[in-house]
N, C-alpha and C. Protein backbone atom coordinates (compact mmCIF):
# COMPACT_ATOMS: atom_id res chain seq x y z
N UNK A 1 92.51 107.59 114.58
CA UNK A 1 92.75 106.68 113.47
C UNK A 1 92.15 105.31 113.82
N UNK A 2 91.34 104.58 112.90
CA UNK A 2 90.79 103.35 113.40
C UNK A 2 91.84 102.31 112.78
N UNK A 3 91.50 101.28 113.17
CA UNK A 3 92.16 99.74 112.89
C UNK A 3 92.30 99.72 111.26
N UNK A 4 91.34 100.10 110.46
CA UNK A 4 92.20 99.89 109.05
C UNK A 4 93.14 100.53 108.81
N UNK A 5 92.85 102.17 109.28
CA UNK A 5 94.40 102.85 108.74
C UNK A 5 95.66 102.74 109.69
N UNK A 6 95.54 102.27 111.14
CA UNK A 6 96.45 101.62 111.10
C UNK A 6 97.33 100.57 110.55
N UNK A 7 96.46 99.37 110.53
CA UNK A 7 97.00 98.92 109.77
C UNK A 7 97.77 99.06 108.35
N UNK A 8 96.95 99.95 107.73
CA UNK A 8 97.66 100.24 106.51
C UNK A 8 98.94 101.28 106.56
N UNK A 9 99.24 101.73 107.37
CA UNK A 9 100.34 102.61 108.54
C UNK A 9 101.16 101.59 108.95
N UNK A 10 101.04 100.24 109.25
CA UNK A 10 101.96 99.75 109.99
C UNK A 10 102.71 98.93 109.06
N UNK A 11 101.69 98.15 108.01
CA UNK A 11 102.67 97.44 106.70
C UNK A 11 103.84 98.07 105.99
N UNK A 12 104.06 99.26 106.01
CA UNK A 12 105.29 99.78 105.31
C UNK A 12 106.17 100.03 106.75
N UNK A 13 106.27 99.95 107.90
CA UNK A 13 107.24 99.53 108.29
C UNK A 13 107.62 98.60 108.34
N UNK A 14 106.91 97.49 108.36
CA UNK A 14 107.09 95.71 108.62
C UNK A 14 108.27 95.65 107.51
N UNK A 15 107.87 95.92 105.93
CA UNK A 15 108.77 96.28 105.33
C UNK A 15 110.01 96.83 105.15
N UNK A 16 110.26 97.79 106.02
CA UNK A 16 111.21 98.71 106.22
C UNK A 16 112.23 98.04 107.68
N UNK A 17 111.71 96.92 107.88
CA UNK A 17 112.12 96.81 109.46
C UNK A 17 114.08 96.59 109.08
N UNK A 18 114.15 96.13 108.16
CA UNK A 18 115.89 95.44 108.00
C UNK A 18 115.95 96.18 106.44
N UNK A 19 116.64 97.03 106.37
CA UNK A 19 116.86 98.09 105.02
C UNK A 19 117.86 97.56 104.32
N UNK A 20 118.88 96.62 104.63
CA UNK A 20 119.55 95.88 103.56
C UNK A 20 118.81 94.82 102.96
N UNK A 21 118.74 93.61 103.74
CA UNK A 21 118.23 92.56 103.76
C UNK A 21 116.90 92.32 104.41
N UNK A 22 115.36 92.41 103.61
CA UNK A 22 114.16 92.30 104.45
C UNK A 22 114.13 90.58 104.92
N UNK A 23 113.49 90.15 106.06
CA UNK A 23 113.34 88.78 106.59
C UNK A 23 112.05 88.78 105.37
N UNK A 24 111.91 87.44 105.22
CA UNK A 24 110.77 86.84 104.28
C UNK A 24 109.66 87.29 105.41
N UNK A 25 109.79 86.86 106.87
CA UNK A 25 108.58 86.61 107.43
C UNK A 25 108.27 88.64 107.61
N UNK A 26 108.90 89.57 107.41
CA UNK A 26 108.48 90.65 107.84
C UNK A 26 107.60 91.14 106.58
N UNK A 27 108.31 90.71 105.68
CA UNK A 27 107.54 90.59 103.96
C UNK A 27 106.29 90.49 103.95
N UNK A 28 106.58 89.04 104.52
CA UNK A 28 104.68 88.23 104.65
C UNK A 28 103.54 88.69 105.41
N UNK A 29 104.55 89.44 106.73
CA UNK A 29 103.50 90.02 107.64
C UNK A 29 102.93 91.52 106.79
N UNK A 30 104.04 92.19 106.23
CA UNK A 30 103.48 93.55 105.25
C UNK A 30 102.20 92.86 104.53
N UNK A 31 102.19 92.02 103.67
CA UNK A 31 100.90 91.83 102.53
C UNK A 31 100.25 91.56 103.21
N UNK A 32 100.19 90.56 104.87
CA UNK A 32 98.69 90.33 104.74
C UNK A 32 98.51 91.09 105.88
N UNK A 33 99.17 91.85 106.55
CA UNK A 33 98.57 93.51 107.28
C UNK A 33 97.61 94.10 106.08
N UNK A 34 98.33 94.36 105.13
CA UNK A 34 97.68 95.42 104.06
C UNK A 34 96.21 94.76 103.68
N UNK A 35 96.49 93.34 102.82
CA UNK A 35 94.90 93.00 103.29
C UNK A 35 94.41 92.91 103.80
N UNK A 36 95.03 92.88 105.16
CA UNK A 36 93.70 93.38 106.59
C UNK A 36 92.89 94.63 107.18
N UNK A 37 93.96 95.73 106.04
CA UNK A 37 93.60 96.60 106.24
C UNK A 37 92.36 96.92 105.27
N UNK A 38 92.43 96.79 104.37
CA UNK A 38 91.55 96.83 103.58
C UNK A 38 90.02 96.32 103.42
N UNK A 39 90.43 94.40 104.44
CA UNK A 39 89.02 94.15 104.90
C UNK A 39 88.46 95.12 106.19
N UNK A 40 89.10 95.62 107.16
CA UNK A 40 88.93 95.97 108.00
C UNK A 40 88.19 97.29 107.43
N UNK A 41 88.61 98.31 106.39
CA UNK A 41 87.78 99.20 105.87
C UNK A 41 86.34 99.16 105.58
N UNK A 42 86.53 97.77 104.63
CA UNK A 42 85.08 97.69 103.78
C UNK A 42 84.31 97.35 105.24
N UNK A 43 84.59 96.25 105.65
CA UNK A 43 83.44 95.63 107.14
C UNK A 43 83.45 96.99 107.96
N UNK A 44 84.24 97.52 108.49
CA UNK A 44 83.89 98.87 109.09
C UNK A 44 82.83 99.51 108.71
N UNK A 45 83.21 99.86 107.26
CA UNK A 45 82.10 101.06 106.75
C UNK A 45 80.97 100.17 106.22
N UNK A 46 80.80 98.97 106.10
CA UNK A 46 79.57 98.08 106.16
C UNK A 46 78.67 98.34 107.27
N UNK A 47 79.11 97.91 108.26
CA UNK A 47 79.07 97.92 109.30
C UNK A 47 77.85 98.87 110.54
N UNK A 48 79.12 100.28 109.59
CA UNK A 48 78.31 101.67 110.33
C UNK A 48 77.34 102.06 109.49
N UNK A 49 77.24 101.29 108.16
CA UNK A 49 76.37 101.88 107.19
C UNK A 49 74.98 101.02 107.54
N UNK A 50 75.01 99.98 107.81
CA UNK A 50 73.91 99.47 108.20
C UNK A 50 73.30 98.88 109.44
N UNK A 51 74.18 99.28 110.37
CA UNK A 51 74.08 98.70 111.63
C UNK A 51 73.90 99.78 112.53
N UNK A 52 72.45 99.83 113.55
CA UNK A 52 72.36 100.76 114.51
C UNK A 52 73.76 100.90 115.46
N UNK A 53 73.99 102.01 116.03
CA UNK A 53 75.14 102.26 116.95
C UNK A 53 74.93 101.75 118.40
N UNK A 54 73.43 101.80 118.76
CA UNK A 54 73.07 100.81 120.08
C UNK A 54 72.02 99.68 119.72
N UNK A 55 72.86 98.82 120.29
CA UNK A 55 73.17 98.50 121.42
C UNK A 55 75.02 98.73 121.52
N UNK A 56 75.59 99.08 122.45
CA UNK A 56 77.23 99.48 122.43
C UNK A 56 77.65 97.91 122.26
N UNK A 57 78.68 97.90 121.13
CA UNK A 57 79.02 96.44 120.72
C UNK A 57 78.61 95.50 120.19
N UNK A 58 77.20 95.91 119.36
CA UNK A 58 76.61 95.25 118.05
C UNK A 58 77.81 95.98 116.90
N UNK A 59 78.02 96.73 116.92
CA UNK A 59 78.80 97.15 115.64
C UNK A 59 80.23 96.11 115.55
N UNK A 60 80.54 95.94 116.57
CA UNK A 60 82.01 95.32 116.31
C UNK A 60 81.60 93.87 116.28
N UNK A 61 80.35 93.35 117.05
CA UNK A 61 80.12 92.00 117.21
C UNK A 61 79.85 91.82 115.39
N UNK A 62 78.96 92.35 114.74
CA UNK A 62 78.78 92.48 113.20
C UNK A 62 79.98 92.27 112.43
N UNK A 63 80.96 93.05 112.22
CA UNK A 63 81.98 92.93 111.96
C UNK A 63 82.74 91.62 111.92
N UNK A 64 82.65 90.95 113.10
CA UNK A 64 83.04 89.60 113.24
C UNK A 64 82.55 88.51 112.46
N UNK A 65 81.44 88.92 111.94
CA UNK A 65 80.44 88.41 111.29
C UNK A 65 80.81 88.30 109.88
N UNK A 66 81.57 89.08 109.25
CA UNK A 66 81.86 89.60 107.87
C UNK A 66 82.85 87.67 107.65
N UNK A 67 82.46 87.31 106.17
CA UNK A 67 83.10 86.01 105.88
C UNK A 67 83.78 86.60 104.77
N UNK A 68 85.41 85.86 104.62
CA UNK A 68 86.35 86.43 103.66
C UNK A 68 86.07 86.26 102.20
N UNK A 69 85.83 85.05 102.40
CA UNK A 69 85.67 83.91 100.72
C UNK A 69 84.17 84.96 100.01
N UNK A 70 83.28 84.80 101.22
CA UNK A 70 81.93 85.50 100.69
C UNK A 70 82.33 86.84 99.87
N UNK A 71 82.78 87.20 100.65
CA UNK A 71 83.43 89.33 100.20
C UNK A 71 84.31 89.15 98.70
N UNK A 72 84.76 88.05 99.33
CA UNK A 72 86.03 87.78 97.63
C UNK A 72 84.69 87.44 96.82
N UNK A 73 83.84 86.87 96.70
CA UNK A 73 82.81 86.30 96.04
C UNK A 73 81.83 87.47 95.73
N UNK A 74 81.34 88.49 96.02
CA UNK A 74 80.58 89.78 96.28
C UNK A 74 81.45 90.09 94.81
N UNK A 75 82.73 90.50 95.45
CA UNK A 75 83.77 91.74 94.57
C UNK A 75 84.28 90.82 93.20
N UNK A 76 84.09 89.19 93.07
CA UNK A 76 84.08 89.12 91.32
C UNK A 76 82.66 89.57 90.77
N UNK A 77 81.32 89.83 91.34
CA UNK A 77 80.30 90.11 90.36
C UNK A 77 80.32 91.22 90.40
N UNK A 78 81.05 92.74 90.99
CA UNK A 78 81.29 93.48 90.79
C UNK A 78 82.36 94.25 89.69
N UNK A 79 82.87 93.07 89.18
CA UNK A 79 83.78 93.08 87.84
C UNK A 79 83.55 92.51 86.60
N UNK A 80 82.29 91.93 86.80
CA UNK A 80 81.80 91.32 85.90
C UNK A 80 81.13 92.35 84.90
N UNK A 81 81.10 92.21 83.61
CA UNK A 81 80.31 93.21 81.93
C UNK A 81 79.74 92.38 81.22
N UNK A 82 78.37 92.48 81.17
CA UNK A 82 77.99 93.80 82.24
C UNK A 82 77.60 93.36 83.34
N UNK A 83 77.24 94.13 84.35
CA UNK A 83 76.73 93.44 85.69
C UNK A 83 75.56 92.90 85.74
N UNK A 84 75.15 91.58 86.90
CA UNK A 84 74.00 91.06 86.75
C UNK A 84 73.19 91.65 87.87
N UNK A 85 72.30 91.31 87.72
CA UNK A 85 71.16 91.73 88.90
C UNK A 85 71.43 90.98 89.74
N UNK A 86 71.23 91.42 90.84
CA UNK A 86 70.49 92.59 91.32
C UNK A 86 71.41 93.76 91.27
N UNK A 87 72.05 93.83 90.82
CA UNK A 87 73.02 95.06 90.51
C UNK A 87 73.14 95.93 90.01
N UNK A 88 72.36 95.50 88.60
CA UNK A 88 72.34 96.22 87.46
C UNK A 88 70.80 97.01 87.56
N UNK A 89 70.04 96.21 88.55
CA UNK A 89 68.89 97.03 88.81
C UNK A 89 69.11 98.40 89.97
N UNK A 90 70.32 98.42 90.85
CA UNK A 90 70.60 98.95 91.80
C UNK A 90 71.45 100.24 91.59
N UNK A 91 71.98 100.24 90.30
CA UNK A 91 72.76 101.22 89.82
C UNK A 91 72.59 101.80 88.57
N UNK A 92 72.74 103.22 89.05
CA UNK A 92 71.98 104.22 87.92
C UNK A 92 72.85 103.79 86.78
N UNK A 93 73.82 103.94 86.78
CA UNK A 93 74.84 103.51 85.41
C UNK A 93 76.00 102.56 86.18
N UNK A 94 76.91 102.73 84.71
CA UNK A 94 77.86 101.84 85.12
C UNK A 94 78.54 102.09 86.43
N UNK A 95 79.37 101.07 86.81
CA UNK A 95 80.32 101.48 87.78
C UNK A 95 81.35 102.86 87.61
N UNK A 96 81.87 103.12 88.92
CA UNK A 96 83.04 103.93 88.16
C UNK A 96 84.30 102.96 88.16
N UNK A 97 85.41 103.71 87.97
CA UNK A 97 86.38 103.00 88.04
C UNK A 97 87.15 102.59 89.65
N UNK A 98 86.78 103.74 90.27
CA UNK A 98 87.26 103.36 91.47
C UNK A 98 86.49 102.56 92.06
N UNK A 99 85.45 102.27 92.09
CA UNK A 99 84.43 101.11 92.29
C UNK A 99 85.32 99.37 92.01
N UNK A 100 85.36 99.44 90.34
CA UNK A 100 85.54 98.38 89.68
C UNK A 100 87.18 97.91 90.44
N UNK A 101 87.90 99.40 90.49
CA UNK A 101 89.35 98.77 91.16
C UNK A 101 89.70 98.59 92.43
N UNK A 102 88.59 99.08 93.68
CA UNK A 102 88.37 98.37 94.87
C UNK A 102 87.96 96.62 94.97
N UNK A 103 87.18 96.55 93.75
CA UNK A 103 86.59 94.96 93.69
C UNK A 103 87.37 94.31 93.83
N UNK A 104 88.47 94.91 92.33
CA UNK A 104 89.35 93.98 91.81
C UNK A 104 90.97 93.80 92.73
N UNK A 105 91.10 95.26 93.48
CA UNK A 105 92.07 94.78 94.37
C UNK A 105 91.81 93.98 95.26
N UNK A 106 90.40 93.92 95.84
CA UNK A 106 90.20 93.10 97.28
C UNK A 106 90.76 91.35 96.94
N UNK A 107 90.04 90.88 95.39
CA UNK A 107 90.20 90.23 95.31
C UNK A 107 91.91 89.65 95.36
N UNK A 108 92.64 90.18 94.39
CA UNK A 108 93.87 90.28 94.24
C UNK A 108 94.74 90.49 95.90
N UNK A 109 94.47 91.08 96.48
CA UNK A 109 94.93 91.45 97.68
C UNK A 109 94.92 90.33 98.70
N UNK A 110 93.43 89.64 98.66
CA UNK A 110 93.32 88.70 99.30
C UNK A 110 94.12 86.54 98.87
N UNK A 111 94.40 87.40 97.58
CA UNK A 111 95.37 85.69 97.36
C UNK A 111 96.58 86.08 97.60
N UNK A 112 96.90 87.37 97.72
CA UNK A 112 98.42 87.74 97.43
C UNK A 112 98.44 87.16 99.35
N UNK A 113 98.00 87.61 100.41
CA UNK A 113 97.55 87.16 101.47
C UNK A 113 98.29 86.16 102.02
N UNK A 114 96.85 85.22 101.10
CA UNK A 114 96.86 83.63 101.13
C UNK A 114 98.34 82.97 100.97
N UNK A 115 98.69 83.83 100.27
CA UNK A 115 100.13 83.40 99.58
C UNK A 115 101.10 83.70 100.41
N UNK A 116 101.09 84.75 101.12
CA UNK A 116 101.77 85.46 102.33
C UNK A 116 101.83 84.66 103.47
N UNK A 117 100.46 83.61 103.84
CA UNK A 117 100.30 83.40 104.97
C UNK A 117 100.65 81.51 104.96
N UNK A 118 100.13 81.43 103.57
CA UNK A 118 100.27 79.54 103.49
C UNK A 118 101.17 79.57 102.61
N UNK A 119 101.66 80.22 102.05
CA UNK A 119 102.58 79.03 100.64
C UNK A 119 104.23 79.45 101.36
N UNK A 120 104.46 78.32 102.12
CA UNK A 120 105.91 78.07 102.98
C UNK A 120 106.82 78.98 101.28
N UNK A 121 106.55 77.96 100.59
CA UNK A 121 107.67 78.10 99.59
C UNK A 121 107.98 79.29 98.72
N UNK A 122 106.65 80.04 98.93
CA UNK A 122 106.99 81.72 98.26
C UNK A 122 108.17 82.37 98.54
N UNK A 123 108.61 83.88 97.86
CA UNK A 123 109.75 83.86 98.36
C UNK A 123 109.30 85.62 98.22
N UNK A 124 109.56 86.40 98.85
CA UNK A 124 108.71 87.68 98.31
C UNK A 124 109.67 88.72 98.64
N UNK A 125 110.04 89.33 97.70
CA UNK A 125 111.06 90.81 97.29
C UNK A 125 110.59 91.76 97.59
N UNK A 126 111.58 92.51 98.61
CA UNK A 126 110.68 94.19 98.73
C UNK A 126 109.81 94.73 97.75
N UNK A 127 110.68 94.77 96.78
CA UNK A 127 109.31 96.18 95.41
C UNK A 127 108.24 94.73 95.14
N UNK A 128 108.25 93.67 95.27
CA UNK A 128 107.21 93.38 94.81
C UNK A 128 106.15 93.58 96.39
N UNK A 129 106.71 93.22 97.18
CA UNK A 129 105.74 93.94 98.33
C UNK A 129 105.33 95.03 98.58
N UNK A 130 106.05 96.43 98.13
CA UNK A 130 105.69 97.23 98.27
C UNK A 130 104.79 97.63 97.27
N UNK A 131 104.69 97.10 96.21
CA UNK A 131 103.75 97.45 94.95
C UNK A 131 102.37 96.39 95.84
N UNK A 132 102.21 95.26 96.19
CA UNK A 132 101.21 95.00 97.18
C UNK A 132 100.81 96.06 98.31
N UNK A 133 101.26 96.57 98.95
CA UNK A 133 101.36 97.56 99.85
C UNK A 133 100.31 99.05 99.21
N UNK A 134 101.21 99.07 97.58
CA UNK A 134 100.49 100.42 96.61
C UNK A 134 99.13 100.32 96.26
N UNK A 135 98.72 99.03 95.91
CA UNK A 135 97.43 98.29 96.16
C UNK A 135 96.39 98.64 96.96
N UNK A 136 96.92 98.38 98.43
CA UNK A 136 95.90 98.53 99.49
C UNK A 136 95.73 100.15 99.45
N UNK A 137 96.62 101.03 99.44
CA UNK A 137 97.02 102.85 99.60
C UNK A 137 95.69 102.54 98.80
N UNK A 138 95.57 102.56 97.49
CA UNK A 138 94.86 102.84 95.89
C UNK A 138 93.37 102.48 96.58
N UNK A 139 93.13 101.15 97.09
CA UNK A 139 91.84 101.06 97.68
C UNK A 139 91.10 102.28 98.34
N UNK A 140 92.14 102.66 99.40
CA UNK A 140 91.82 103.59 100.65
C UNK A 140 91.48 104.89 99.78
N UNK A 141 91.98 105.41 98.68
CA UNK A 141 92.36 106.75 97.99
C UNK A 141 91.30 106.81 97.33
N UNK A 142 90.51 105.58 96.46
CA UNK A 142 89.47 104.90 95.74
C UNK A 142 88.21 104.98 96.60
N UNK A 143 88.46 104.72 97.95
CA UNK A 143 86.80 104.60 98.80
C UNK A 143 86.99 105.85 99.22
N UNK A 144 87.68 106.72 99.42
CA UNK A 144 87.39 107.72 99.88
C UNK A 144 86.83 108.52 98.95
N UNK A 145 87.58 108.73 97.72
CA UNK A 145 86.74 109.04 96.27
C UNK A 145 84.83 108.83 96.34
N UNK A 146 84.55 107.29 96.38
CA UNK A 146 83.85 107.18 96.37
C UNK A 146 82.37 106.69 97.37
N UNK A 147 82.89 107.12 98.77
CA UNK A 147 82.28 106.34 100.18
C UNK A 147 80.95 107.05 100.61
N UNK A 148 80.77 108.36 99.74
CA UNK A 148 79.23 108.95 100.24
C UNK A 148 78.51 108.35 99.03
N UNK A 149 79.00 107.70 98.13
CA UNK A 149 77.93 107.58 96.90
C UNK A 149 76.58 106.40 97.82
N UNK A 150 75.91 106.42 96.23
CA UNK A 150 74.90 104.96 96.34
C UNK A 150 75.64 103.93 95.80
N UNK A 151 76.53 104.07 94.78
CA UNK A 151 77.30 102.66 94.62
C UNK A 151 78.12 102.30 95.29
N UNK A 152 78.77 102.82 96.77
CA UNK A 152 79.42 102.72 97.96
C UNK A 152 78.33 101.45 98.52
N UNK A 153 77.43 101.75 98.63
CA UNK A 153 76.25 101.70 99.60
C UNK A 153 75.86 100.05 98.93
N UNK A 154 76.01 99.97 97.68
CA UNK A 154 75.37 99.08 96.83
C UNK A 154 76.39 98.20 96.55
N UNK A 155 77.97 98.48 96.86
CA UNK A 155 78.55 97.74 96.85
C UNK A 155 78.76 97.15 98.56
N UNK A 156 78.62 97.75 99.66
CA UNK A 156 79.09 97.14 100.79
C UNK A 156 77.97 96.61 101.07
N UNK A 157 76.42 96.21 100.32
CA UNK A 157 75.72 95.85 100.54
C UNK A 157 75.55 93.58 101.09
N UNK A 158 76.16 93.30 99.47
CA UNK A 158 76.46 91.78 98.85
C UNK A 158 77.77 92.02 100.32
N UNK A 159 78.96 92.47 100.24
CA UNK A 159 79.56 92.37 101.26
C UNK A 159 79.37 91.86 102.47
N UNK A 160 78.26 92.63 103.44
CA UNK A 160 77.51 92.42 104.30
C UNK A 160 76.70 90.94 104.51
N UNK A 161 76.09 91.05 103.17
CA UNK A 161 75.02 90.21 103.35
C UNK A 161 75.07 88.62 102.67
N UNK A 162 76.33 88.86 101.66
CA UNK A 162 76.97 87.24 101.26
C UNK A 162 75.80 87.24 100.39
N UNK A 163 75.27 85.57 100.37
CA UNK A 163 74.94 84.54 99.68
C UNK A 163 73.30 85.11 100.28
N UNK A 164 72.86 85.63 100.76
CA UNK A 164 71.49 85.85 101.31
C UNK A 164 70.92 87.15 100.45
N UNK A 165 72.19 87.91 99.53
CA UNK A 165 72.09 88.81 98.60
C UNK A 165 71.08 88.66 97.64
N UNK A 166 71.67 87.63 97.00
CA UNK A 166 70.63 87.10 95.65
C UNK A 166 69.27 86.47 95.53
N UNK A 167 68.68 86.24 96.99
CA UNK A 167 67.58 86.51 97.14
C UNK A 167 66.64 87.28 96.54
């Protein structure tokens, strides 16, 4: 099992840790495990998709490489109708849906996060964490659906490559 599905393995216990009463901070650590898990997927399979396997430790050094804001920035023009180029030149047809709802969770996933990690004053309820939690599952269930395609390929592309994309 690699580092994303752990992670996505370990957020529903964080959750589960106190079954009457959850601590806020075990809450906070569930959402933004789960969005870590999820970046940790896409940059993974970025990663191996375009990155030789030697030299041993270019793949993970790459990875490190991956910028958050950029990826959140990738996955709104992937939700955008219709899509712009270079996108729309890159894909035989439309998106599918599991495409469009990987975009749209990353994004979503990643403020719910933000919110997890900076906003002191949030206050966050099991089911609404665990429906964050259902989120990240739906991603994983979604790329696996769709991870041999070309719109796999065409989406972890802008991922990878940020702002040097639109070139």
């Amino acid at each position: 099992m690699g580092l994303a599905e752990d992670l996505l393995s370990q957020a529903p216990h964080l959750v589960a840790l106190d079954p009457k009463r959850p601590k806020q901070a075990s809450l906070r650590r569930a959402i933004s495990t789960s969005y870590y898990a999820v970046f940790h997927l896409l940059t993974a399979n970025a990663a191996l998709r375009f990155i030789p396997k030697r030299p041993v430790g270019l793949i993970p050094r790459v990875e490190r490489a991956f910028s958050h804001r950029e990826m959140k920035q990738a996955c709104f023009a992937f939700n955008r109708r219709p899509l712009v180029d270079p996108l729309r030149t890159l894909l035989d047809k439309s998106l599918s849906d599991e495409l469009r709802s990987i975009a749209v969770a990353f994004i979503d996933l990643q403020e719910e996060r933000h919110k997890a990690d900076y906003d002191t004053g949030a206050v966050f309820s099991r089911p609404a964490t665990l429906a964050i939690l259902a989120r990240a599952d739906a991603v994983f269930a979604n790329w696996r659906a769709i991870e041999s395609t070309d719109e796999a390929t065409v989406f972890l592309a802008p991922l990878a490559f940020a702002a040097r994309w639109s070139k």
